[in-house]
PDB file of N, CA and C in Angstrom:
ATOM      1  N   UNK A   1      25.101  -7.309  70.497  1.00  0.00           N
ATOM      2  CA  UNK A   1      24.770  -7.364  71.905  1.00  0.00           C
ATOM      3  C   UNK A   1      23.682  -6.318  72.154  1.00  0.00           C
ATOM      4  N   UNK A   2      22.733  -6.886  72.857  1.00  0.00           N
ATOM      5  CA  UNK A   2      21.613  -5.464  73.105  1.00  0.00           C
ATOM      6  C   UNK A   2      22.283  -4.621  74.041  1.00  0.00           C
ATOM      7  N   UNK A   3      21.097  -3.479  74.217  1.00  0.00           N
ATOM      8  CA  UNK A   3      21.503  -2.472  74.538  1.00  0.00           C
ATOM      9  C   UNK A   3      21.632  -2.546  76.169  1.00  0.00           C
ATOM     10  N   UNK A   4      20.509  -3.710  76.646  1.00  0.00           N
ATOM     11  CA  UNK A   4      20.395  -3.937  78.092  1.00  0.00           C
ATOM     12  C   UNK A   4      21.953  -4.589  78.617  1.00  0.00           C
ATOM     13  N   UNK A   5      21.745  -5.238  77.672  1.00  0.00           N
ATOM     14  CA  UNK A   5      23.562  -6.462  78.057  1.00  0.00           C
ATOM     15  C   UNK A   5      24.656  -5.451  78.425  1.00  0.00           C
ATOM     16  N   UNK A   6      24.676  -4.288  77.206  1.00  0.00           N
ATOM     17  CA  UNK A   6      25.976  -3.931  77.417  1.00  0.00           C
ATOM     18  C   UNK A   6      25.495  -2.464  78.361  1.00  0.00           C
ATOM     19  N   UNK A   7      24.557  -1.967  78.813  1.00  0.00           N
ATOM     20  CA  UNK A   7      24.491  -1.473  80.224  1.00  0.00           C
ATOM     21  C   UNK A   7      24.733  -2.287  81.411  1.00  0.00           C
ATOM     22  N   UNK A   8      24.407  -3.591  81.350  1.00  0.00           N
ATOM     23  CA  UNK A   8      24.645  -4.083  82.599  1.00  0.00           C
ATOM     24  C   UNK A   8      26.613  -4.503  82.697  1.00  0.00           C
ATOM     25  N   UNK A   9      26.943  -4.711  81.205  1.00  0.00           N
ATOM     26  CA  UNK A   9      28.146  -4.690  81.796  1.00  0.00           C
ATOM     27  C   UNK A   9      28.994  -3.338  82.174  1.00  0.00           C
ATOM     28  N   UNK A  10      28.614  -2.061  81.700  1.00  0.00           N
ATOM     29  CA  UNK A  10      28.662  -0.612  81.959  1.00  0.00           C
ATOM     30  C   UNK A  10      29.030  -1.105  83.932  1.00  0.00           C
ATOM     31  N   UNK A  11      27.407  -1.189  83.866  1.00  0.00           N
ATOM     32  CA  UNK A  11      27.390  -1.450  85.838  1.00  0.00           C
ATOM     33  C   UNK A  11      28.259  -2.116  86.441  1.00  0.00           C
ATOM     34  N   UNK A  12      28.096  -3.344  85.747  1.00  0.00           N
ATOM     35  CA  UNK A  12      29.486  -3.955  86.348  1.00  0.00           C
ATOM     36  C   UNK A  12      30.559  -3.539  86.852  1.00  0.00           C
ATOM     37  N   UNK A  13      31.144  -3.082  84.900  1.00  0.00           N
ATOM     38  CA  UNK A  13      32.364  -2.322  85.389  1.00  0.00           C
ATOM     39  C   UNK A  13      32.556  -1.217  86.427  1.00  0.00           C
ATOM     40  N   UNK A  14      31.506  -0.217  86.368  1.00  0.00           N
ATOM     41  CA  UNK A  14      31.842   0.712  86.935  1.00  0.00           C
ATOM     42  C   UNK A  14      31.913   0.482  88.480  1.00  0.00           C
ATOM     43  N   UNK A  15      30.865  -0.915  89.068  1.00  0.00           N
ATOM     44  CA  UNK A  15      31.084  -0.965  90.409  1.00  0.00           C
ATOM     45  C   UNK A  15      32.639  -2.015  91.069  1.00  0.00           C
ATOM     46  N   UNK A  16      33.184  -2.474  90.309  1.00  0.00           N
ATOM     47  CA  UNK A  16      34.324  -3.022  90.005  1.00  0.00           C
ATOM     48  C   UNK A  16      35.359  -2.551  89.924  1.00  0.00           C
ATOM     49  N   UNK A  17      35.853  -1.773  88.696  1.00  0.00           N
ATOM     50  CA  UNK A  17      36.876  -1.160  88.419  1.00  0.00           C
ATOM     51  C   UNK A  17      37.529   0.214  89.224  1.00  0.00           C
ATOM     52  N   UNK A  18      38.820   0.274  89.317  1.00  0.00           N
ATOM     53  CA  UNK A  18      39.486   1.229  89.709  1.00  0.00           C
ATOM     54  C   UNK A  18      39.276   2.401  88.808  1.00  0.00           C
ATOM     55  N   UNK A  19      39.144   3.565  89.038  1.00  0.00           N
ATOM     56  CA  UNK A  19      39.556   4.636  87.829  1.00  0.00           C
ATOM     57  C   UNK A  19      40.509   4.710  87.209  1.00  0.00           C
ATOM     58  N   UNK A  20      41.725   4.231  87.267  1.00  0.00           N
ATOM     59  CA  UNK A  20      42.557   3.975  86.663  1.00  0.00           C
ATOM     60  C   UNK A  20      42.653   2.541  85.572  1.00  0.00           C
ATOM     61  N   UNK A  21      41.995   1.711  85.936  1.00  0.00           N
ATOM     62  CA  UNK A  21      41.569   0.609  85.722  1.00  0.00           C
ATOM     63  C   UNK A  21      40.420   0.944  84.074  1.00  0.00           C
ATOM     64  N   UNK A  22      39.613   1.205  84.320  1.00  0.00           N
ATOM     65  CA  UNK A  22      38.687   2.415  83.916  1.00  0.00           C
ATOM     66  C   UNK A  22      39.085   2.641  82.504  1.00  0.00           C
ATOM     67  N   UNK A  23      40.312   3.830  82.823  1.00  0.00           N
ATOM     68  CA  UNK A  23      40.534   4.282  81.771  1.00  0.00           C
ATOM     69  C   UNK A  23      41.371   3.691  80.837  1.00  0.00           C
ATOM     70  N   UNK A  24      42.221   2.536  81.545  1.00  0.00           N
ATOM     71  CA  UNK A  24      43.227   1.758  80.956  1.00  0.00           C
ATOM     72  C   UNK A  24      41.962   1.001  79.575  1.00  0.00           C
ATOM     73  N   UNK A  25      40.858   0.064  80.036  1.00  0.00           N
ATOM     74  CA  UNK A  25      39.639  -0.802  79.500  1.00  0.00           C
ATOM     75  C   UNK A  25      39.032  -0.087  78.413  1.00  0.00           C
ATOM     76  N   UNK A  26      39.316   1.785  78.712  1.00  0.00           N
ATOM     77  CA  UNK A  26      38.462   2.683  77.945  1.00  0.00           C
ATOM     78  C   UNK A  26      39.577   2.414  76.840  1.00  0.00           C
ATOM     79  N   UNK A  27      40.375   2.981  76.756  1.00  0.00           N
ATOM     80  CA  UNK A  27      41.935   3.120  75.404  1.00  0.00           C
ATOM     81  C   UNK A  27      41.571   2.226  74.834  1.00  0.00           C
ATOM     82  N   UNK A  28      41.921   0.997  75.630  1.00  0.00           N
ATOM     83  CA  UNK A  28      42.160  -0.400  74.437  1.00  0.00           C
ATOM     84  C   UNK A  28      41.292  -0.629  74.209  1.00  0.00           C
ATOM     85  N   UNK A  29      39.641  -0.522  74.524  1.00  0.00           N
ATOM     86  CA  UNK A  29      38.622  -0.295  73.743  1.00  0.00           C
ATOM     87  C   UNK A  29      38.678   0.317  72.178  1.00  0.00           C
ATOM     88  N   UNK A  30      38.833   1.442  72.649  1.00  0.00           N
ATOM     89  CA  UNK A  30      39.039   2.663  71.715  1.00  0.00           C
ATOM     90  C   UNK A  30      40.187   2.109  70.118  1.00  0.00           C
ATOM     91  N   UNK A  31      41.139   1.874  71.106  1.00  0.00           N
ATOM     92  CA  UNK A  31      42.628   1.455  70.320  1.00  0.00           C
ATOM     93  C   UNK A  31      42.111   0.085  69.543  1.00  0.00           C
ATOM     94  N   UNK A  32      41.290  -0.602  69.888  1.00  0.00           N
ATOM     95  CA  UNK A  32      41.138  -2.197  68.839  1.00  0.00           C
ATOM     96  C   UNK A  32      39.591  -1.673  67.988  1.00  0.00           C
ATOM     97  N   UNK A  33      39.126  -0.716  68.518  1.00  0.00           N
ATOM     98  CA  UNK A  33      37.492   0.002  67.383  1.00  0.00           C
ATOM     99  C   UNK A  33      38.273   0.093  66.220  1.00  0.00           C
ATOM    100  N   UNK A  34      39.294   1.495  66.031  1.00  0.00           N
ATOM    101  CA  UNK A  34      39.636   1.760  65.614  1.00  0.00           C
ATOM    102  C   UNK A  34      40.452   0.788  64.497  1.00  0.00           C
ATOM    103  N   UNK A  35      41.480   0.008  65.111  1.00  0.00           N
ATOM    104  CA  UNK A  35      42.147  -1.001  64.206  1.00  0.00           C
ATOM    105  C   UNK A  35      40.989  -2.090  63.444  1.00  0.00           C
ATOM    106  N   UNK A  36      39.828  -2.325  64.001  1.00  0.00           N
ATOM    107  CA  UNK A  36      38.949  -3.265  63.038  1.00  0.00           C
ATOM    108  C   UNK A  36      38.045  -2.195  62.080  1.00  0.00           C
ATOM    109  N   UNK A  37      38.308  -1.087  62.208  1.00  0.00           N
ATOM    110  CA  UNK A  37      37.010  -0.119  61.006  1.00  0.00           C
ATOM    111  C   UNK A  37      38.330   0.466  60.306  1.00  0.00           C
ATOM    112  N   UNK A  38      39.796   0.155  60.254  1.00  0.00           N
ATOM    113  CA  UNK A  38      40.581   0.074  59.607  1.00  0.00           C
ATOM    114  C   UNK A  38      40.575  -0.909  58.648  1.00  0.00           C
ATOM    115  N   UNK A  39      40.484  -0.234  57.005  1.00  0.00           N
ATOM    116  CA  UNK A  39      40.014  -1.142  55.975  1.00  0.00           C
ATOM    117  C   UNK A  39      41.407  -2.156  55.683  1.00  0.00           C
ATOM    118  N   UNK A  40      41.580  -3.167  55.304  1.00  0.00           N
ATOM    119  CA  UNK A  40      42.751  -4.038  55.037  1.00  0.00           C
ATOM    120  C   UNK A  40      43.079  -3.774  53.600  1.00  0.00           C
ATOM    121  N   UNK A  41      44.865  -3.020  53.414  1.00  0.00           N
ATOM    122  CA  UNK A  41      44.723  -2.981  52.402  1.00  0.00           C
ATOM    123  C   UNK A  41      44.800  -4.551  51.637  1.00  0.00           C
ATOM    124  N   UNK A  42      44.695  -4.028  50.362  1.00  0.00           N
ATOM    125  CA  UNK A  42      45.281  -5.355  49.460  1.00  0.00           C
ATOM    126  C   UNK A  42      46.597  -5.314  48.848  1.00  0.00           C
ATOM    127  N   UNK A  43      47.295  -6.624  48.393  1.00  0.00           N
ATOM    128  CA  UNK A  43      48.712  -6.039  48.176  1.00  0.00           C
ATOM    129  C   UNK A  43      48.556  -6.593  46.645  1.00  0.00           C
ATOM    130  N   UNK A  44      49.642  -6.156  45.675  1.00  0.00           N
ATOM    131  CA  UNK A  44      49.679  -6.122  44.497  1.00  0.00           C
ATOM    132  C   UNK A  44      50.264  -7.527  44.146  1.00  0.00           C
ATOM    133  N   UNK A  45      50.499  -8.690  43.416  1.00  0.00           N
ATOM    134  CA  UNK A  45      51.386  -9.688  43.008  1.00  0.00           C
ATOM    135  C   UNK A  45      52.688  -9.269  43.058  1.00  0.00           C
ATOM    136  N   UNK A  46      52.674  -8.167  43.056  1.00  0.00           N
ATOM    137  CA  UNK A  46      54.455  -7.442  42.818  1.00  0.00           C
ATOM    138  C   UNK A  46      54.701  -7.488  43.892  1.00  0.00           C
ATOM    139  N   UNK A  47      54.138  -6.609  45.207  1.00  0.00           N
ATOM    140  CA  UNK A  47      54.060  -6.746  46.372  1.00  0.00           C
ATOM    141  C   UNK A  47      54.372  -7.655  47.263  1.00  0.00           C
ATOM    142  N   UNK A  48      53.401  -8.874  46.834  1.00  0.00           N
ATOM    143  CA  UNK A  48      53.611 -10.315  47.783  1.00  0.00           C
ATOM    144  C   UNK A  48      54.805 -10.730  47.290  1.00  0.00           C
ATOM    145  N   UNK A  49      55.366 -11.106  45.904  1.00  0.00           N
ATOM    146  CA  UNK A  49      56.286 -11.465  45.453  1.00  0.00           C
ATOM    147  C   UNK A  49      57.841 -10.960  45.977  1.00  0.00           C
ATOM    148  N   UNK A  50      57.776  -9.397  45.932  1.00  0.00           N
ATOM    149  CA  UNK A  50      58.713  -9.026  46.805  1.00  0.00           C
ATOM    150  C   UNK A  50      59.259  -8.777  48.074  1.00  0.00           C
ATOM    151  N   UNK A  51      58.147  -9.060  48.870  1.00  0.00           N
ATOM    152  CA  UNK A  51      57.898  -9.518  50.359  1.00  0.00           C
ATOM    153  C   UNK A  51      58.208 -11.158  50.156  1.00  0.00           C
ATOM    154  N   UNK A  52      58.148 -12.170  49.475  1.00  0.00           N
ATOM    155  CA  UNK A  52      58.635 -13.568  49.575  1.00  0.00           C
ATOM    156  C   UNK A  52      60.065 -13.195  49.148  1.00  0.00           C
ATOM    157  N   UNK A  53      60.505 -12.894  48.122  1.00  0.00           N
ATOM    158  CA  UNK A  53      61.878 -12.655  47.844  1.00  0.00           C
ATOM    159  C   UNK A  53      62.297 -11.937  48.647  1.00  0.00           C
ATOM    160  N   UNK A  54      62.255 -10.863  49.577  1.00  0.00           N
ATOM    161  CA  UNK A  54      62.685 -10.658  50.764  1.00  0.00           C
ATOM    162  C   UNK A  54      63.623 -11.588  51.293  1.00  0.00           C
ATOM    163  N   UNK A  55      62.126 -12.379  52.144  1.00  0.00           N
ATOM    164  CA  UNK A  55      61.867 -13.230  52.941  1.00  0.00           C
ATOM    165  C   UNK A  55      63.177 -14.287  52.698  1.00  0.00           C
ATOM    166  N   UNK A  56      62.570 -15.199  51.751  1.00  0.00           N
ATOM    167  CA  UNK A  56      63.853 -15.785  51.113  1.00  0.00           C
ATOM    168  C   UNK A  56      65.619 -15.470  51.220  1.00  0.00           C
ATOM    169  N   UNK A  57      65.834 -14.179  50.867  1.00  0.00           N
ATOM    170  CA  UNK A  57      66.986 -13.724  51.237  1.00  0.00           C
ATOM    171  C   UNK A  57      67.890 -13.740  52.215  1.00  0.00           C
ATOM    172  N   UNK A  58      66.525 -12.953  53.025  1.00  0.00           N
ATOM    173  CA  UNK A  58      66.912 -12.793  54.880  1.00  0.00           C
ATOM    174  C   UNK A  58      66.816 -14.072  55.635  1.00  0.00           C
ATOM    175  N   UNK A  59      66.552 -14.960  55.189  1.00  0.00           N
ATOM    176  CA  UNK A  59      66.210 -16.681  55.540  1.00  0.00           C
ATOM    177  C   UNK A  59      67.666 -17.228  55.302  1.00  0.00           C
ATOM    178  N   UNK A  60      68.225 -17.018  53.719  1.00  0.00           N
ATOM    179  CA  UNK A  60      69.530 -17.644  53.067  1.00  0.00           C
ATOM    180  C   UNK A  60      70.652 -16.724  53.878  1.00  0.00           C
ATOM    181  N   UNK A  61      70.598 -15.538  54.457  1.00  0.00           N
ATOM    182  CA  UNK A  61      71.808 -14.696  54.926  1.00  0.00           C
ATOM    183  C   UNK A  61      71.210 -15.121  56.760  1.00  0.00           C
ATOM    184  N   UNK A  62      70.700 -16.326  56.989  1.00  0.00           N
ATOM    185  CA  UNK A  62      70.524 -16.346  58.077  1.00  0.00           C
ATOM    186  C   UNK A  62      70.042 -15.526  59.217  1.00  0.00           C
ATOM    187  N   UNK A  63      69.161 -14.739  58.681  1.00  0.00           N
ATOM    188  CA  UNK A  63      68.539 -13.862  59.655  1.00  0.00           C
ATOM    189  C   UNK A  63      67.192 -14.249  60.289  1.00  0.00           C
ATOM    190  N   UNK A  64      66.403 -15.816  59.716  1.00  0.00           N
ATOM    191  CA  UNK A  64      65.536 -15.975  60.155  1.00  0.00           C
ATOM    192  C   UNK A  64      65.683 -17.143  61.018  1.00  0.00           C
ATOM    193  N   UNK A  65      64.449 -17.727  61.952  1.00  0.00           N
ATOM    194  CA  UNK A  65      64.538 -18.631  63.080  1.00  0.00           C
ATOM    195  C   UNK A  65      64.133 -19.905  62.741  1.00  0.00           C
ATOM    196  N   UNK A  66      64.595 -21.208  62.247  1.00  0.00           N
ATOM    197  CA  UNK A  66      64.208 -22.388  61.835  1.00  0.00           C
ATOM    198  C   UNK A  66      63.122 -22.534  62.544  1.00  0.00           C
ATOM    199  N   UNK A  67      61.892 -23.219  61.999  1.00  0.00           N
ATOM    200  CA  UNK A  67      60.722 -23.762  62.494  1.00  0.00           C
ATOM    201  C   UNK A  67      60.971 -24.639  64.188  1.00  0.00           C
ATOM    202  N   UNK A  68      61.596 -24.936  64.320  1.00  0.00           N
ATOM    203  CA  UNK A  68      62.147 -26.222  65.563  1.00  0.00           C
ATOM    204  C   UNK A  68      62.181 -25.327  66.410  1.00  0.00           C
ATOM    205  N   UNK A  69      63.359 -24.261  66.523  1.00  0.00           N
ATOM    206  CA  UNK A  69      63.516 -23.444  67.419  1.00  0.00           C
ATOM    207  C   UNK A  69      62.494 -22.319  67.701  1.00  0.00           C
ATOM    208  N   UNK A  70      61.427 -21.797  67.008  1.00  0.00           N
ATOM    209  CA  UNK A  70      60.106 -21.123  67.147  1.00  0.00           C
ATOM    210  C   UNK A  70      59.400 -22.128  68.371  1.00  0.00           C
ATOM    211  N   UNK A  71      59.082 -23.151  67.641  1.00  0.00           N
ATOM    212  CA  UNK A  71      58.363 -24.366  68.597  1.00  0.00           C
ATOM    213  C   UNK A  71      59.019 -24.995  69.615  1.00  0.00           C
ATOM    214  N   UNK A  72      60.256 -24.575  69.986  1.00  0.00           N
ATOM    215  CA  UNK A  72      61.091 -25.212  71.048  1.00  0.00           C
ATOM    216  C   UNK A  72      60.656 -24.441  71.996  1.00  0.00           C
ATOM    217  N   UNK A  73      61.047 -22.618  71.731  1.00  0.00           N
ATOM    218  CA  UNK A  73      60.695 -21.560  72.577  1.00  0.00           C
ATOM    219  C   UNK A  73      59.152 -21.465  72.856  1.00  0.00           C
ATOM    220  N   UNK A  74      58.677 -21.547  71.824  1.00  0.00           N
ATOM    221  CA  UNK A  74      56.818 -21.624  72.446  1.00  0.00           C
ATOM    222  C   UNK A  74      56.795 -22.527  73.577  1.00  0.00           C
ATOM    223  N   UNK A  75      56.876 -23.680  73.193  1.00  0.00           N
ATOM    224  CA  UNK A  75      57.026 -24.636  74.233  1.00  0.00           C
ATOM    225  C   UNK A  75      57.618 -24.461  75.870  1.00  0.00           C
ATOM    226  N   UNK A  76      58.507 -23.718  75.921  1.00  0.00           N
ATOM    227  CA  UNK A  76      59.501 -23.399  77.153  1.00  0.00           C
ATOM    228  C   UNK A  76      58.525 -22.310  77.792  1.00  0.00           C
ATOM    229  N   UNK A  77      57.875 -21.269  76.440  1.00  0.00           N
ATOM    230  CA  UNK A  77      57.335 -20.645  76.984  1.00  0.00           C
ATOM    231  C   UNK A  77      55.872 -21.321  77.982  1.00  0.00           C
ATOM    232  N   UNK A  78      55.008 -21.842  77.579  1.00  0.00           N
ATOM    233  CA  UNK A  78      54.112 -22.678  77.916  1.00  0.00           C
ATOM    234  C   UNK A  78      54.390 -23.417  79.147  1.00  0.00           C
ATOM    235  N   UNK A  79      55.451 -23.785  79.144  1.00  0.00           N
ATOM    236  CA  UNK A  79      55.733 -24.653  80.724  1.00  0.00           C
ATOM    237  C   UNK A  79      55.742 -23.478  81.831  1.00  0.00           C
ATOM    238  N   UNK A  80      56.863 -22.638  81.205  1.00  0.00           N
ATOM    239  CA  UNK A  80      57.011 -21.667  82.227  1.00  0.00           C
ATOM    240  C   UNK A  80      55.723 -20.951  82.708  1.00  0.00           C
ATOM    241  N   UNK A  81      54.706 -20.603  81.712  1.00  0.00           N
ATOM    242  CA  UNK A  81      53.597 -19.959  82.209  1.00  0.00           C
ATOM    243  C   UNK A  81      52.275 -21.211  83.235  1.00  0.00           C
ATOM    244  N   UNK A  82      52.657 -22.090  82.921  1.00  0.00           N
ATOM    245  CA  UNK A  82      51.857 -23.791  83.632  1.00  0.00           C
ATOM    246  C   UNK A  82      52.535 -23.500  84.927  1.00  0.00           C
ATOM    247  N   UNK A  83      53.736 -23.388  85.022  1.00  0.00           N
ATOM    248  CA  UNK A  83      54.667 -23.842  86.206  1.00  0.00           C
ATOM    249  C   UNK A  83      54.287 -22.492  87.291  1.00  0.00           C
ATOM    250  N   UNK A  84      53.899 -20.845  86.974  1.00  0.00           N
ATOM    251  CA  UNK A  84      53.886 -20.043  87.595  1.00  0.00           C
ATOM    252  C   UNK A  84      52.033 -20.441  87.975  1.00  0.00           C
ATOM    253  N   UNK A  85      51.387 -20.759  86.719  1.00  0.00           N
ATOM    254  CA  UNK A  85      49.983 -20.557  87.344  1.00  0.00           C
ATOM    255  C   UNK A  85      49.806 -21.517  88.149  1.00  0.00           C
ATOM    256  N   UNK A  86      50.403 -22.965  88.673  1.00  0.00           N
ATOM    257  CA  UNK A  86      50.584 -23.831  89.580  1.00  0.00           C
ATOM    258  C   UNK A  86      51.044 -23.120  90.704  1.00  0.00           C
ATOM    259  N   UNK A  87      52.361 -22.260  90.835  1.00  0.00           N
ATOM    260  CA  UNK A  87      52.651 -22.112  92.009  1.00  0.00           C
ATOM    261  C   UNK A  87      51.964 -20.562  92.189  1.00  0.00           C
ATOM    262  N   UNK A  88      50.905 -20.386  91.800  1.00  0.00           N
ATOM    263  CA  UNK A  88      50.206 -19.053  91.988  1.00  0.00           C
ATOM    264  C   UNK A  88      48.382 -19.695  92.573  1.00  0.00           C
ATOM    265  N   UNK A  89      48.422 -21.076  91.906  1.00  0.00           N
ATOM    266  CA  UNK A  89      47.647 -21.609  93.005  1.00  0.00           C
ATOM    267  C   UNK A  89      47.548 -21.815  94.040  1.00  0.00           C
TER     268      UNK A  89
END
């Protein structure tokens, strides 16, 4: 983005935003820089392998959520958020 673009959105914001507002936009700025110039580690075959065997385990001792019921709740979720932005129209 040039340098003009992101002064004018500077202006923007600043004639816009609350100071509180402000500083909230400044953090999570700050807070997602930071997490993307955070290098990704890599994981070892041993690693992934024992993160699936985990997985597996905690799946067979029933600790995980069948696919259906993930997508049941997304779903419920989705209406419910349709149904508020309708009656927020």
């Amino acid at each position: 983005m040039s340098e003009t673009t992101l002064n004018n959105l500077l202006e923007y914001l600043y004639g816009t935003l609350t100071p509180s507002n402000k500083r909230w936009v400044g953090e999570h700025l700050i807070k997602y820089a930071d997490y993307e110039e955070q290098p990704v580690k890599p994981y070892t075959m041993e690693e992934i392998n024992a993160m699936l065997d985990q997985a597996e385990h905690d799946f067979a001792a029933g600790l995980g959520i069948p696919d259906e019921e993930v997508w049941r709740k997304y779903d419920e979720e989705l209406k419910m958020e349709e149904t508020l932005q309708l009656e927020m129209a």
